[in-house]
C-alpha atoms as a PDB file:
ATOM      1  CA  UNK A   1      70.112 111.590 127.265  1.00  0.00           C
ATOM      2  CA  UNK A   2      73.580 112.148 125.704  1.00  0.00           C
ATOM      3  CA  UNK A   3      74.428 114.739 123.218  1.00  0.00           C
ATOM      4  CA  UNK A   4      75.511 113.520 119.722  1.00  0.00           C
ATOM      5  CA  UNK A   5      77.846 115.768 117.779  1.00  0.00           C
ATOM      6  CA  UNK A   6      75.968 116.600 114.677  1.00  0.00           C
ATOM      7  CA  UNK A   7      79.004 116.322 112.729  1.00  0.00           C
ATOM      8  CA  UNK A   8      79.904 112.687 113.913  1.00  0.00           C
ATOM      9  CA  UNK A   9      79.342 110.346 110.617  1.00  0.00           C
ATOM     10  CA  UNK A  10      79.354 106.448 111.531  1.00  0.00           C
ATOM     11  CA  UNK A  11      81.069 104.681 108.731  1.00  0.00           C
ATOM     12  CA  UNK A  12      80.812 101.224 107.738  1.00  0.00           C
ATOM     13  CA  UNK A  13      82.655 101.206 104.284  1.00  0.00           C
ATOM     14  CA  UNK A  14      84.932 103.635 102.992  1.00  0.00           C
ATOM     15  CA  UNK A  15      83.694 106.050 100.541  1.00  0.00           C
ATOM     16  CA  UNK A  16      84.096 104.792  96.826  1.00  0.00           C
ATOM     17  CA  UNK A  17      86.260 106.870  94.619  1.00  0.00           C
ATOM     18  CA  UNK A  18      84.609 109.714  93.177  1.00  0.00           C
ATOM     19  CA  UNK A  19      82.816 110.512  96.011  1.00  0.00           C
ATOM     20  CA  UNK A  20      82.786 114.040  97.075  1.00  0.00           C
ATOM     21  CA  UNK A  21      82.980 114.662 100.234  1.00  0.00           C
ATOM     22  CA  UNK A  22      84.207 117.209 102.948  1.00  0.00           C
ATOM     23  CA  UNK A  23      86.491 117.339 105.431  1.00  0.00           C
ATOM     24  CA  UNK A  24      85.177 117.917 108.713  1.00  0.00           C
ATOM     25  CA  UNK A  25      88.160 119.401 110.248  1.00  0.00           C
ATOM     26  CA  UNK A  26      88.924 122.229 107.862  1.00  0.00           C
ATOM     27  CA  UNK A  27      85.608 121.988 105.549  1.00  0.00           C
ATOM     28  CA  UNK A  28      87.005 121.737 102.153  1.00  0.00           C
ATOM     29  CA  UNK A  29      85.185 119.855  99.526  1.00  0.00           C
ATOM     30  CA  UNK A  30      87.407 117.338  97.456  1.00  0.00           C
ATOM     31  CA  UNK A  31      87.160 113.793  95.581  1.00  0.00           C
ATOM     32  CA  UNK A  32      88.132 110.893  96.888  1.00  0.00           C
ATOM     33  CA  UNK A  33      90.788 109.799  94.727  1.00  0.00           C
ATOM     34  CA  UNK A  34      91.934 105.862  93.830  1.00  0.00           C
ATOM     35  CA  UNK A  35      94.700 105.419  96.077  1.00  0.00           C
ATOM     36  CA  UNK A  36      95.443 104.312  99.558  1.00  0.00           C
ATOM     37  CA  UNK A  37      98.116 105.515 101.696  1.00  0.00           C
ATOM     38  CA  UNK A  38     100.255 103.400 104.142  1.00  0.00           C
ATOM     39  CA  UNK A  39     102.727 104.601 106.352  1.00  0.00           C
ATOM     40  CA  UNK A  40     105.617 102.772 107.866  1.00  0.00           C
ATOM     41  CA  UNK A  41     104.380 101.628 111.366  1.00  0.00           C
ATOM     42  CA  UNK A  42     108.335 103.259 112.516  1.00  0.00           C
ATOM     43  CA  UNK A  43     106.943 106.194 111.132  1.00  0.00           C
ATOM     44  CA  UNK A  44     108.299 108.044 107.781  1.00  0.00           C
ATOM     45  CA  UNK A  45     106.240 108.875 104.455  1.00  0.00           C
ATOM     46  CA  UNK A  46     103.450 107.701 103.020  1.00  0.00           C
ATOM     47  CA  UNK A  47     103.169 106.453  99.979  1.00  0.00           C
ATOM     48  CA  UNK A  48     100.037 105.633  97.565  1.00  0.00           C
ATOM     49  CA  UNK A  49      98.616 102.208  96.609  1.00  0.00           C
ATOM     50  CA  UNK A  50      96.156 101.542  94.543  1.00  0.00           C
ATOM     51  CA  UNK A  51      93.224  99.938  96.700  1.00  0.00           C
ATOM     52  CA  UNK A  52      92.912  96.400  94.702  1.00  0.00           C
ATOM     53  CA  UNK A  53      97.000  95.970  95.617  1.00  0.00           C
ATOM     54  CA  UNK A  54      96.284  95.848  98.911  1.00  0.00           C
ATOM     55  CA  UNK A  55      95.924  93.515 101.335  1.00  0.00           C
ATOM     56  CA  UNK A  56      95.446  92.282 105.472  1.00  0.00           C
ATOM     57  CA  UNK A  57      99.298  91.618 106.414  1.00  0.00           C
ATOM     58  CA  UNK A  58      99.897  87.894 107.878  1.00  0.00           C
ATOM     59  CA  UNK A  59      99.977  87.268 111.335  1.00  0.00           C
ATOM     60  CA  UNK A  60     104.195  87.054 111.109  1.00  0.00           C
ATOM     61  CA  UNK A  61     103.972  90.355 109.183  1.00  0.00           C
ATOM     62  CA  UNK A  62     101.236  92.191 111.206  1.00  0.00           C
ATOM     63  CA  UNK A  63     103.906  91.117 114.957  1.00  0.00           C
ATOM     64  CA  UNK A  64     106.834  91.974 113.052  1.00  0.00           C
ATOM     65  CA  UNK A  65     105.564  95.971 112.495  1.00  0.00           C
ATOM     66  CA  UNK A  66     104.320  95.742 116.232  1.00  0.00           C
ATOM     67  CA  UNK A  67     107.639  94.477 117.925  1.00  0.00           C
ATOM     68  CA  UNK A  68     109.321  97.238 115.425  1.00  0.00           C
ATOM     69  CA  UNK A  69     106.572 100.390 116.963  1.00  0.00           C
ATOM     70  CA  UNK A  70     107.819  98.793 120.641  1.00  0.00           C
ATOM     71  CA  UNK A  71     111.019  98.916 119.838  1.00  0.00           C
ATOM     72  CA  UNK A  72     111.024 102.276 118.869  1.00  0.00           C
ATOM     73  CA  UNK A  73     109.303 103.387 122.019  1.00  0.00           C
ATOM     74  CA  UNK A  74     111.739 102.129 124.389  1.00  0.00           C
ATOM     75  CA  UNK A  75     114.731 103.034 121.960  1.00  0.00           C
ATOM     76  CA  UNK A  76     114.928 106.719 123.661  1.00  0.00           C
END
């Protein structure tokens, strides 16, 4: 028998905005508010997108942020 951690949630779907919910790692109680945020694969700052202006990146475009995350790891 294995021990499941009672806080462990499976998702399927991300919450819809509005939804409250909490934070497992620190507790607090917020709203899930109606943007994304993406991240440059390199790293750097996120910025927000509204969920309907997003969208899967091509096959050229999804390579092209891999080679540049590989690149960056043997850059040092």
């Amino acid at each position: 028998m294995t021990d499941r951690n009672p806080n462990a949630v499976e998702h399927t779907a991300s919450p819809g905005v509005g939804a409250v919910m909490v934070d497992r790692r620190n507790g607090k109680v917020g709203v899930v508010g109606p943007y994304v945020q993406l991240r440059p694969p390199r790293g750097g700052r996120e910025w927000d997108v509204p969920p309907e202006d997003v969208r899967p990146p091509t096959t050229a475009e999804e390579l092209s942020a891999k080679v540049a995350v590989a690149n960056r790891r043997w850059a040092r």
